[in-house]
PDB file of N, CA and C in Angstrom:
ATOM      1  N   UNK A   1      10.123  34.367   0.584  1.00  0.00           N
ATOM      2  CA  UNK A   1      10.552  32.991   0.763  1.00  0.00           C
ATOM      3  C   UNK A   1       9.512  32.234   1.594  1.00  0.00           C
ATOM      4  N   UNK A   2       8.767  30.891   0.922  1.00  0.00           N
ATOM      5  CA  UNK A   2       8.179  30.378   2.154  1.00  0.00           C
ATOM      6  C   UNK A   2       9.067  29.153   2.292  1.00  0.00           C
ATOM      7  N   UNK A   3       8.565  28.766   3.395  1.00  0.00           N
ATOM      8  CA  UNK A   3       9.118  27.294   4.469  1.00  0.00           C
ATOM      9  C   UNK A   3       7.575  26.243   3.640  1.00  0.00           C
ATOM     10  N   UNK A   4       8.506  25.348   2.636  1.00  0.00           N
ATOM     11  CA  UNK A   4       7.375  23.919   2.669  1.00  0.00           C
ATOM     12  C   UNK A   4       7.280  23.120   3.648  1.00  0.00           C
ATOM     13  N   UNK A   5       6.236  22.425   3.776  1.00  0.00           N
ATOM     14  CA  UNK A   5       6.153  21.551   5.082  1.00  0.00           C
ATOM     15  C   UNK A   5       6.222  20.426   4.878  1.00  0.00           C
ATOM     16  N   UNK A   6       5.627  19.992   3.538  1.00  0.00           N
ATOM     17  CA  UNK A   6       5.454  18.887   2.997  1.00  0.00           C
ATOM     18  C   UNK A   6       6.713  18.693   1.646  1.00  0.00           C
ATOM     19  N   UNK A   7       7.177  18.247   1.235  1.00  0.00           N
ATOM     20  CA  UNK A   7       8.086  18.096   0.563  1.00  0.00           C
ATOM     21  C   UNK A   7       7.115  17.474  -0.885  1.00  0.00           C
ATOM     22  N   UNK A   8       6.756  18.351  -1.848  1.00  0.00           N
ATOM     23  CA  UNK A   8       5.786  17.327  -3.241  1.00  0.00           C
ATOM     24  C   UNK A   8       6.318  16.076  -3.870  1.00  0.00           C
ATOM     25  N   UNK A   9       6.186  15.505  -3.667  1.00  0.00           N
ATOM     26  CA  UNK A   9       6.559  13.703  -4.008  1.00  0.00           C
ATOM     27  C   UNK A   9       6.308  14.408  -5.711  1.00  0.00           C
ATOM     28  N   UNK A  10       7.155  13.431  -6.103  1.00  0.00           N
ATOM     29  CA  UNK A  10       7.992  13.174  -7.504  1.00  0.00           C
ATOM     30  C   UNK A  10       7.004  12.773  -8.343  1.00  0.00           C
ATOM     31  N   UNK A  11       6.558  13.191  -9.599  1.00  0.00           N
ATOM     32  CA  UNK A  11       5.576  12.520 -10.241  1.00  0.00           C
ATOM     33  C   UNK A  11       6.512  12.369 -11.215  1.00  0.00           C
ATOM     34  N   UNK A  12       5.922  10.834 -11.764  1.00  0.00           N
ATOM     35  CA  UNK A  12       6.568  10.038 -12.744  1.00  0.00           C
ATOM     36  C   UNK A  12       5.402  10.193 -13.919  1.00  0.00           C
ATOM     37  N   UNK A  13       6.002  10.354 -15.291  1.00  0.00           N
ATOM     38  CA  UNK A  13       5.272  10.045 -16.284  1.00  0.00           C
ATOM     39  C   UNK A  13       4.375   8.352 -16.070  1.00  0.00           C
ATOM     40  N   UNK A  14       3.373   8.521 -17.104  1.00  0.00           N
ATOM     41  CA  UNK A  14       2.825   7.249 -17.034  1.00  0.00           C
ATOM     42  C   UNK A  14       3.783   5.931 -17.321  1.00  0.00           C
ATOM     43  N   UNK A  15       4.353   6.698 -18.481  1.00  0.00           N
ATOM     44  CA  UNK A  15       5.322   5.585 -19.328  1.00  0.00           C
ATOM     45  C   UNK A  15       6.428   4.982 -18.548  1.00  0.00           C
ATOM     46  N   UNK A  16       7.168   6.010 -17.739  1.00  0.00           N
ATOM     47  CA  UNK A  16       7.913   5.660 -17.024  1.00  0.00           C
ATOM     48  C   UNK A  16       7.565   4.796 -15.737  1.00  0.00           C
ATOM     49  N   UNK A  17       6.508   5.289 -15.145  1.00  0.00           N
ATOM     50  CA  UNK A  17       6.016   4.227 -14.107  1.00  0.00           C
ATOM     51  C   UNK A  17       5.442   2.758 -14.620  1.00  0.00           C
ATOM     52  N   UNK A  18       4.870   2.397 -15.889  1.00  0.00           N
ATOM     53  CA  UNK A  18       4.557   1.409 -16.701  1.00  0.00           C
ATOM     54  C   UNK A  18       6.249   0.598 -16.781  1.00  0.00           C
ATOM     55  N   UNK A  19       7.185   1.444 -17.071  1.00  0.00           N
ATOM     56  CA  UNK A  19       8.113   0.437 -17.703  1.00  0.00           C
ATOM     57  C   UNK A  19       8.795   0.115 -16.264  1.00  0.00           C
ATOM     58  N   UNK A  20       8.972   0.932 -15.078  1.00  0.00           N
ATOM     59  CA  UNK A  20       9.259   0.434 -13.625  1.00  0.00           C
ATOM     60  C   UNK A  20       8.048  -0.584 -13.506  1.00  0.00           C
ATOM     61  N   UNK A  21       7.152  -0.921 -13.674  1.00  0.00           N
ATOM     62  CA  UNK A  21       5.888  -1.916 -13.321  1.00  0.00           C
ATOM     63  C   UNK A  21       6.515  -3.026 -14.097  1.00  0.00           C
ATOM     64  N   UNK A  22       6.806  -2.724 -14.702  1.00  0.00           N
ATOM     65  CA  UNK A  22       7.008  -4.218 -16.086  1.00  0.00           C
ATOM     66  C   UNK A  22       8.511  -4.660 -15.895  1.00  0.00           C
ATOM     67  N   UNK A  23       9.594  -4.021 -15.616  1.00  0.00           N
ATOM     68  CA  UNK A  23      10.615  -4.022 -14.707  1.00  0.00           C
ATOM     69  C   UNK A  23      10.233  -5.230 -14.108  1.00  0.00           C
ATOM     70  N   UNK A  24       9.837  -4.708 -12.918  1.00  0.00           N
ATOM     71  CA  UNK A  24       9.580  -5.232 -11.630  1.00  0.00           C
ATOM     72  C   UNK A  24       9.424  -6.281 -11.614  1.00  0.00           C
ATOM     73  N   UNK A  25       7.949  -6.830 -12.716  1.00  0.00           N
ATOM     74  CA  UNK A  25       7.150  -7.775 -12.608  1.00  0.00           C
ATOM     75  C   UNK A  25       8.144  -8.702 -13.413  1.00  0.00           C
ATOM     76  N   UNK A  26       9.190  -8.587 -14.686  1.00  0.00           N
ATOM     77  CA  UNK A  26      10.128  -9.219 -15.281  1.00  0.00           C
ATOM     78  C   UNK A  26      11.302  -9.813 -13.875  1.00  0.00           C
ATOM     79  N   UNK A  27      11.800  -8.996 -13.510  1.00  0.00           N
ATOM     80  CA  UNK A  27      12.380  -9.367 -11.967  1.00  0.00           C
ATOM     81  C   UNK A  27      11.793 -10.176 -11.265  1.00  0.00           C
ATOM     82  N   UNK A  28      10.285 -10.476 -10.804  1.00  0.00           N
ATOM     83  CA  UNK A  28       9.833 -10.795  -9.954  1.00  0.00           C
ATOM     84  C   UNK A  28       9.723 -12.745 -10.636  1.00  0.00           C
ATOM     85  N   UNK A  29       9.303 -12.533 -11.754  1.00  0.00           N
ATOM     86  CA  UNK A  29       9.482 -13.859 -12.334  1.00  0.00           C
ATOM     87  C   UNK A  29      11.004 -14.616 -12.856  1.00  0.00           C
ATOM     88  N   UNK A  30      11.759 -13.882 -12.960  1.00  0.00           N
ATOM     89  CA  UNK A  30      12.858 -14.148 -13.308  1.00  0.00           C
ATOM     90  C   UNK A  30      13.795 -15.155 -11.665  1.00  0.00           C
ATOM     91  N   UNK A  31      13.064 -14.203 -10.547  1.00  0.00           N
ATOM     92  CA  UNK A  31      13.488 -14.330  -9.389  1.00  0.00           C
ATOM     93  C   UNK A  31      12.165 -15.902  -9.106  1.00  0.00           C
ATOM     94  N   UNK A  32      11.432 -16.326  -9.087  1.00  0.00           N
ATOM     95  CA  UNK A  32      10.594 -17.280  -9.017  1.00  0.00           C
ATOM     96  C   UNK A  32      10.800 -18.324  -9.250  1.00  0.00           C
ATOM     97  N   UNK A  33      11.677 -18.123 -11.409  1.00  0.00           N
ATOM     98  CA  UNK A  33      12.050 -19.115 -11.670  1.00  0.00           C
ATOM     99  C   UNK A  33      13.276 -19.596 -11.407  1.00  0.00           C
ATOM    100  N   UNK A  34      14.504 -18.721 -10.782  1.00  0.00           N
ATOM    101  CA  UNK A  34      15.413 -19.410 -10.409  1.00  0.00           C
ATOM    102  C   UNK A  34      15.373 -20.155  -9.090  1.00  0.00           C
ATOM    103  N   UNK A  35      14.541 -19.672  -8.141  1.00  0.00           N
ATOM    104  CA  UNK A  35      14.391 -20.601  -6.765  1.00  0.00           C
ATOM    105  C   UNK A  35      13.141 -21.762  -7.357  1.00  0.00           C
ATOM    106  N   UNK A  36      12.765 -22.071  -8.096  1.00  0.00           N
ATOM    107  CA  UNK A  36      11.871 -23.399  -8.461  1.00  0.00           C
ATOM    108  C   UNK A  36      13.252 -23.899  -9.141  1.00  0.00           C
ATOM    109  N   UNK A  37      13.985 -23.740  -9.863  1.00  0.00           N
ATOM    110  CA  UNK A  37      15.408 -24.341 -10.175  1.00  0.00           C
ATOM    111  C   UNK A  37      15.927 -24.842  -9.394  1.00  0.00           C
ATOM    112  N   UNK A  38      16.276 -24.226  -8.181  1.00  0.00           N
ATOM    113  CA  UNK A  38      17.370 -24.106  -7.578  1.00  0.00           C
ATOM    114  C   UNK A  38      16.697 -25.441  -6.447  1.00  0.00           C
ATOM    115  N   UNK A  39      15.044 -25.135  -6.216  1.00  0.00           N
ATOM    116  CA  UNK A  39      14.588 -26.199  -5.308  1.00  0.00           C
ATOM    117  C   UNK A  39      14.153 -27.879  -6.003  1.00  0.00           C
ATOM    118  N   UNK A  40      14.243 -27.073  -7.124  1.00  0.00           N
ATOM    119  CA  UNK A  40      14.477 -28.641  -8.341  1.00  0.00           C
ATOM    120  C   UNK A  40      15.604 -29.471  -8.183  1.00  0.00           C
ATOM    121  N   UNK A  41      16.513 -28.725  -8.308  1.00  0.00           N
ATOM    122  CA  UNK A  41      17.907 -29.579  -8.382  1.00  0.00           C
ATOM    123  C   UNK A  41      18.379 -29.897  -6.878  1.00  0.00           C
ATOM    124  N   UNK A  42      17.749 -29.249  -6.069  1.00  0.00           N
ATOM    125  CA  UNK A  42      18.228 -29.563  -4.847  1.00  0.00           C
ATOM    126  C   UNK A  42      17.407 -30.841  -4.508  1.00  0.00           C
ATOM    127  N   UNK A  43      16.360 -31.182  -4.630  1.00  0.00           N
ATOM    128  CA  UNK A  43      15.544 -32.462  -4.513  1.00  0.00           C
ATOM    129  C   UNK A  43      16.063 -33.587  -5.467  1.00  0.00           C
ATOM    130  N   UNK A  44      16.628 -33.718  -6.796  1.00  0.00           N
ATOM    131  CA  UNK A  44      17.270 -34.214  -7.797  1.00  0.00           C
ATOM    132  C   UNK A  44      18.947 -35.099  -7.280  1.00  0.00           C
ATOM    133  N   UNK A  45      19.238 -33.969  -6.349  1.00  0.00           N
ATOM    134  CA  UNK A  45      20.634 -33.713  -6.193  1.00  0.00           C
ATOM    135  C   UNK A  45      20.314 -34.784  -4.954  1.00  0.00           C
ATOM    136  N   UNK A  46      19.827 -34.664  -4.025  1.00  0.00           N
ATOM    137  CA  UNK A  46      19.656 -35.512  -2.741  1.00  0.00           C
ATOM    138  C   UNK A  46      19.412 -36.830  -2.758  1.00  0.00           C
ATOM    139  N   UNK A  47      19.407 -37.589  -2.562  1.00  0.00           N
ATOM    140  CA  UNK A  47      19.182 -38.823  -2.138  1.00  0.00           C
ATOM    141  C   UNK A  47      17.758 -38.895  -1.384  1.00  0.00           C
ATOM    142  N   UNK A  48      16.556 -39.877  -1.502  1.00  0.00           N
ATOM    143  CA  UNK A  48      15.337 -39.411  -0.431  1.00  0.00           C
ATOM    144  C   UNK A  48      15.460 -40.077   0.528  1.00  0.00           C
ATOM    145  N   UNK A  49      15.313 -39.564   1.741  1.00  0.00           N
ATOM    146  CA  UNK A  49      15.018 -40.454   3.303  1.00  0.00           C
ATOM    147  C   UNK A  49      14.217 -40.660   3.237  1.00  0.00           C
ATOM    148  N   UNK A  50      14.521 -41.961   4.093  1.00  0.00           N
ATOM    149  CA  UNK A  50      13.161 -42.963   4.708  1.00  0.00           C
ATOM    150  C   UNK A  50      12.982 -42.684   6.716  1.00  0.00           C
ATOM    151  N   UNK A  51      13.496 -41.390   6.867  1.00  0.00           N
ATOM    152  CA  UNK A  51      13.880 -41.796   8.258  1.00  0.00           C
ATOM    153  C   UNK A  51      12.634 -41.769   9.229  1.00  0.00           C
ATOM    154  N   UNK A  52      11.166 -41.035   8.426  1.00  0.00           N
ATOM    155  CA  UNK A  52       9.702 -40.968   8.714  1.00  0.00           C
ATOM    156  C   UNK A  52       8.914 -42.364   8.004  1.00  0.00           C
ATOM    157  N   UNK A  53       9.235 -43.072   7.348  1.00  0.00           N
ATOM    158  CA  UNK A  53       8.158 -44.179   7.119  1.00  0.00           C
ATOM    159  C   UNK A  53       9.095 -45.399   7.624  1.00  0.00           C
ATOM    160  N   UNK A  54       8.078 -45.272   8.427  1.00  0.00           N
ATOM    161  CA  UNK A  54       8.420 -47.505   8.808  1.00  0.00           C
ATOM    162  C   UNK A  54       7.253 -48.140   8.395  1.00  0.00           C
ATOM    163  N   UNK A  55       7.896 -49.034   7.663  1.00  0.00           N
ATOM    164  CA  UNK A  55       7.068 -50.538   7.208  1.00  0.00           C
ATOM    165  C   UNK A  55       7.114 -51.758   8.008  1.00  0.00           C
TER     166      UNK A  55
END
């Protein structure tokens, strides 16, 4: 019996780490475009102040 010291980290096929990459990167834009939405309609939704420009 030996004692490991190091525990061997998990190897992932290529394919599988490709489709976690592409995952990710689908998430990552999906997540982008709903806060450019969300900061769209919130500017849309508001009324604009004037409480910084005096004329």
């Amino acid at each position: 019996m030996t004692d490991k010291i190091e525990k061997p980290t998990k190897k992932y096929p290529k394919e599988t780490r490709e489709e976690r990459l592409s995952a990710a990167l689908r998430a990552n834009l999906r997540r982008r475009k709903a806060v450019k939405k969300k900061k769209k309609s919130v500017q849309t939704d508001s009324p604009p102040t004037s409480e910084n420009h005096e004329e």
